[in-house]
Structure formats: structure tokens, C-alpha cells
N, C-alpha and C. Protein backbone atom coordinates (compact mmCIF):
# COMPACT_ATOMS: atom_id res chain seq x y z
N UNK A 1 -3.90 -16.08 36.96
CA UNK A 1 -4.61 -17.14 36.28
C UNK A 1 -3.88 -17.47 34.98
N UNK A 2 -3.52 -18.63 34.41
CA UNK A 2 -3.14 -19.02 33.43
C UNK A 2 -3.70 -19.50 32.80
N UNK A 3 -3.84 -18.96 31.12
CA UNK A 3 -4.71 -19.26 29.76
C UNK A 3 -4.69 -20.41 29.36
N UNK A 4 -5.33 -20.82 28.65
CA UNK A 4 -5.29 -22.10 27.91
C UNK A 4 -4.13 -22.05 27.12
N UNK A 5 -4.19 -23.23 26.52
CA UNK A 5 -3.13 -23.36 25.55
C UNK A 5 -3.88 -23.00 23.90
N UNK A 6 -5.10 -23.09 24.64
CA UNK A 6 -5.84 -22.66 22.74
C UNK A 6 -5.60 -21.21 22.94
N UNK A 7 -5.81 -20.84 24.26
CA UNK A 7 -6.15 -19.26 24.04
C UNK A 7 -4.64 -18.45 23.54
N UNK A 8 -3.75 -19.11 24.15
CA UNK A 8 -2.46 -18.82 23.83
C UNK A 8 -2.45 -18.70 22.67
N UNK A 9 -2.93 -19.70 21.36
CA UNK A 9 -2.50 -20.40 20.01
C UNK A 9 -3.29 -19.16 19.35
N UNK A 10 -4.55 -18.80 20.24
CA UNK A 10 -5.34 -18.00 19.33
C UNK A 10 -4.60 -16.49 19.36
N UNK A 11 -4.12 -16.05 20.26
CA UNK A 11 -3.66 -14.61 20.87
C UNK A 11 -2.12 -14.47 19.67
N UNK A 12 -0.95 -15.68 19.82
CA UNK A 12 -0.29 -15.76 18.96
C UNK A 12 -0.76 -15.82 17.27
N UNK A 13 -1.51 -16.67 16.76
CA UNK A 13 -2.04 -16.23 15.59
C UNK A 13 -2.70 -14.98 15.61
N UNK A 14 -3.08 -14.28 16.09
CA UNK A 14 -4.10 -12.83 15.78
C UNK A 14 -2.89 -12.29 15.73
N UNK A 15 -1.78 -12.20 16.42
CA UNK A 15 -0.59 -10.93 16.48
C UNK A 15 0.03 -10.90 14.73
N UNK A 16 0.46 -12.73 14.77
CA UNK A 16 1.02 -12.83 13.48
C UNK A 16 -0.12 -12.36 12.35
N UNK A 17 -0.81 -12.44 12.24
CA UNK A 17 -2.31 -11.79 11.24
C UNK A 17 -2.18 -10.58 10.95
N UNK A 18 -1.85 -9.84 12.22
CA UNK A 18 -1.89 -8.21 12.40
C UNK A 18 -0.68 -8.01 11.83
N UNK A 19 0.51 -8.61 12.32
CA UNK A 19 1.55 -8.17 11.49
C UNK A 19 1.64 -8.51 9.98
N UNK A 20 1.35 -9.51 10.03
CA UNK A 20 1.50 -9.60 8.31
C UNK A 20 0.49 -8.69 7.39
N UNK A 21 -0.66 -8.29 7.85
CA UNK A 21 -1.96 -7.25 7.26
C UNK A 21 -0.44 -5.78 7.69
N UNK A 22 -0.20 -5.70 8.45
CA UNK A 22 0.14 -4.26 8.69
C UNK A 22 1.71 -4.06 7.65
N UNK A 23 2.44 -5.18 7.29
CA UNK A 23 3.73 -5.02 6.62
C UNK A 23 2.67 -4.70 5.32
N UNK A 24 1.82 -5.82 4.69
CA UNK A 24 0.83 -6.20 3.38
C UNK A 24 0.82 -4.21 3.48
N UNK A 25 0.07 -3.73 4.59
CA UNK A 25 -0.60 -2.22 3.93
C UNK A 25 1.09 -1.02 3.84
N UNK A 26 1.97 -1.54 4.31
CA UNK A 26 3.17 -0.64 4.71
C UNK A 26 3.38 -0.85 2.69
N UNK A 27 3.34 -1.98 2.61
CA UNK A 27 4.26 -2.35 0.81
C UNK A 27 3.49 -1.50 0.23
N UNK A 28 1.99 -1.47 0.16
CA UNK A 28 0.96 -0.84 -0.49
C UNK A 28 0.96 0.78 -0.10
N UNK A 29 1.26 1.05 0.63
CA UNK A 29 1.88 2.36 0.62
C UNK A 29 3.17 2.79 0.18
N UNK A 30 4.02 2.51 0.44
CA UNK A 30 5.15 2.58 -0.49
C UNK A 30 5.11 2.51 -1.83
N UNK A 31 4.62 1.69 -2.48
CA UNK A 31 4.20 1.52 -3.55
C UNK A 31 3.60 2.86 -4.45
N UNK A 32 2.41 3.26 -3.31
CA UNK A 32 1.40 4.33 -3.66
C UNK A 32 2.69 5.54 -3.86
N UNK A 33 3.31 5.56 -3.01
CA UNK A 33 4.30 6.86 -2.77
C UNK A 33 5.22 6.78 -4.28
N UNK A 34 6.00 5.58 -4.18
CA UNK A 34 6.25 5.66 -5.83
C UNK A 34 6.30 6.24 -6.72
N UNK A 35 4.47 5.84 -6.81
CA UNK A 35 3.90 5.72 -8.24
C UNK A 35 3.97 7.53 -7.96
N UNK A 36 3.37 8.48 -6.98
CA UNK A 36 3.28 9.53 -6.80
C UNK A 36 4.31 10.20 -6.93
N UNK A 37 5.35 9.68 -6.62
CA UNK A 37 6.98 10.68 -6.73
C UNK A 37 6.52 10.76 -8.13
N UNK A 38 6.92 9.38 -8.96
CA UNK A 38 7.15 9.43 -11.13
C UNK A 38 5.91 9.83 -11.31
N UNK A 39 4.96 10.33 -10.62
CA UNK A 39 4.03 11.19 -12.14
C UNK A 39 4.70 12.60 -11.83
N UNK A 40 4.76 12.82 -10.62
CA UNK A 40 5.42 14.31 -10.43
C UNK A 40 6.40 14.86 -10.91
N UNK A 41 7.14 13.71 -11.28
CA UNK A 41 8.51 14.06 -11.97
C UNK A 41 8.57 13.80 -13.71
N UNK A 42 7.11 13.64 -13.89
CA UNK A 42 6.66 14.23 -15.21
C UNK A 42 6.72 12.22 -15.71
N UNK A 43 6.53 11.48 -15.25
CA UNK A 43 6.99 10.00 -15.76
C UNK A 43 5.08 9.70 -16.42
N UNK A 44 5.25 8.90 -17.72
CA UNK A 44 3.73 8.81 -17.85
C UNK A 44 3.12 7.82 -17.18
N UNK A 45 2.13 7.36 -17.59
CA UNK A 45 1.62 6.93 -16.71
C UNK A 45 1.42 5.32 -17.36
N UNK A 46 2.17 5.01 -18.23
CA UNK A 46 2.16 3.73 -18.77
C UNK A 46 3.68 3.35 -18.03
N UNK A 47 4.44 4.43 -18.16
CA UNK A 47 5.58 3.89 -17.17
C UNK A 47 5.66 3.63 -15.98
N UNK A 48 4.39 4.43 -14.99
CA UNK A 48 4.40 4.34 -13.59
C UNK A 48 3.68 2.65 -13.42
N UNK A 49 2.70 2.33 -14.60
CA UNK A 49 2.25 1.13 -14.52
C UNK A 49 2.99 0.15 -14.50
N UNK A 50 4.34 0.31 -15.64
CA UNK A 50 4.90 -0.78 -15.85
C UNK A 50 6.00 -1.11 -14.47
N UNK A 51 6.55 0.44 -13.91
CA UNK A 51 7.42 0.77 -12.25
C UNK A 51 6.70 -0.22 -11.14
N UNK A 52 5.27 0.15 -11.07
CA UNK A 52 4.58 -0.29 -10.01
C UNK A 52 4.00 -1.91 -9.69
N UNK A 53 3.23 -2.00 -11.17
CA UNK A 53 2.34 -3.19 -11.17
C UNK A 53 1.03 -2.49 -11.10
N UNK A 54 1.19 -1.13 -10.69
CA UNK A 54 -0.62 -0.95 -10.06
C UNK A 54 -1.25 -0.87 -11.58
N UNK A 55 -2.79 -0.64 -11.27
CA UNK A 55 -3.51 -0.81 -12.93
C UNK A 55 -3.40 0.64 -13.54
N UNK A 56 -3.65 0.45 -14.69
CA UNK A 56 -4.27 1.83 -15.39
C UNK A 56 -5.16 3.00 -14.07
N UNK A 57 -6.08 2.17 -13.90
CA UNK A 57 -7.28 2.90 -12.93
C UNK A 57 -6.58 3.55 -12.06
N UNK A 58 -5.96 2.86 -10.87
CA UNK A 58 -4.97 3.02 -9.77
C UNK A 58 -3.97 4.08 -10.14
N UNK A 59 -3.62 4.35 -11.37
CA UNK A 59 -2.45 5.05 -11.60
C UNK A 59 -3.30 6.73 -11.36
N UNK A 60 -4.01 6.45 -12.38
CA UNK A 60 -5.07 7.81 -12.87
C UNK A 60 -5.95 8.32 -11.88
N UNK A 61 -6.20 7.29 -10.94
CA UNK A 61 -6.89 7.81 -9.65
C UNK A 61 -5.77 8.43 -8.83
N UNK A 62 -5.13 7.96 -8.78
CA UNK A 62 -3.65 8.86 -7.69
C UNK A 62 -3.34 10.06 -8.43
N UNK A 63 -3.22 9.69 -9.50
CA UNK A 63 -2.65 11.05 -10.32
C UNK A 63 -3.81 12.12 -10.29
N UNK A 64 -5.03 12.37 -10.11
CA UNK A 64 -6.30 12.66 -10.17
C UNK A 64 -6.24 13.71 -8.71
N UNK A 65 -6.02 12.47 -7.62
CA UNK A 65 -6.22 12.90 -5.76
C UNK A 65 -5.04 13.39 -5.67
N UNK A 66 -3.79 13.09 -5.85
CA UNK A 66 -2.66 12.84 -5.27
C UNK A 66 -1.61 14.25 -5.99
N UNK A 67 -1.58 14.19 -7.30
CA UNK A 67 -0.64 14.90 -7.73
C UNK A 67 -1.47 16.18 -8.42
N UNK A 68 -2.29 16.32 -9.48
CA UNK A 68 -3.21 17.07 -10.05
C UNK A 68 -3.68 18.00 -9.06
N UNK A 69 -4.11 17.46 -7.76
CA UNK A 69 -4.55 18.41 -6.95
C UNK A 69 -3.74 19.23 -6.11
N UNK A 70 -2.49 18.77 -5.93
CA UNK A 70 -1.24 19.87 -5.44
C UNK A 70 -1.13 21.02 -6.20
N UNK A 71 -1.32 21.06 -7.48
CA UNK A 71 -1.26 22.46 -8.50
C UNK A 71 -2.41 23.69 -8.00
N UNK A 72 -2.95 23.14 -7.45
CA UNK A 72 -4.16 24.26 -7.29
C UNK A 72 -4.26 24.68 -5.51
């Protein structure tokens, strides 16, 4: 049986959607990884802001989950 041509249009836009959401969360992880290498390597955290873009909050919450809690 052969699809419509909408259904086609719709199946092609959802893929491109998915890919562009899935590169969008790949940057945002990378990113996260980053910011996590330079606090570890002792970088403050006004520098990881200015490295990244991420906020104050974002920095201090990673540094909080991410690095702080490897010591223990």
C-alpha cells in the first residue's frame, strides 16, 4: 500500500525534528562535560561561565552533582 503524500511530508518532518532535538541535546551535553572537566581541574566557576555560556546556577548545580560528589 502506498502513503499519502501528506503522510510522507509528515514522517519526513518528524525524522528531521528528532534529529535536530537529538544533535540540540548531544551540544548540551558536551557542553555539560566541559564545564565538568574545568571545575575538576580546579577552573572557577566564573571562568567555567564565561568557557560555557551556562548560568551561575547551572555551573554550581553541576559542580554540586557532578564533581563535589566524586570526593566522597
Amino acid at each position: 500500500m502506498q502513503e499519502s503524500v501528506t503522510y510522507q511530508a509528515l514522517i519526513a518532518e518528524g525524522r528531521a525534528e528528532g534529529r535536530a532535538k537529538g544533535i540540540e541535546e548531544g551540544i548540551e551535553e558536551g557542553i555539560r562535560r566541559v564545564a565538568i572537566n574545568l571545575l575538576r581541574e580546579g577552573m572557577s566557576v566564573e571562568v567555567v561561565v564565561r568557557v560555557t555560556g551556562l548560568s551561575v546556577e547551572q555551573i554550581n548545580q553541576i559542580k554540586i552533582t557532578e564533581v563535589d560528589s566524586q570526593g566522597e
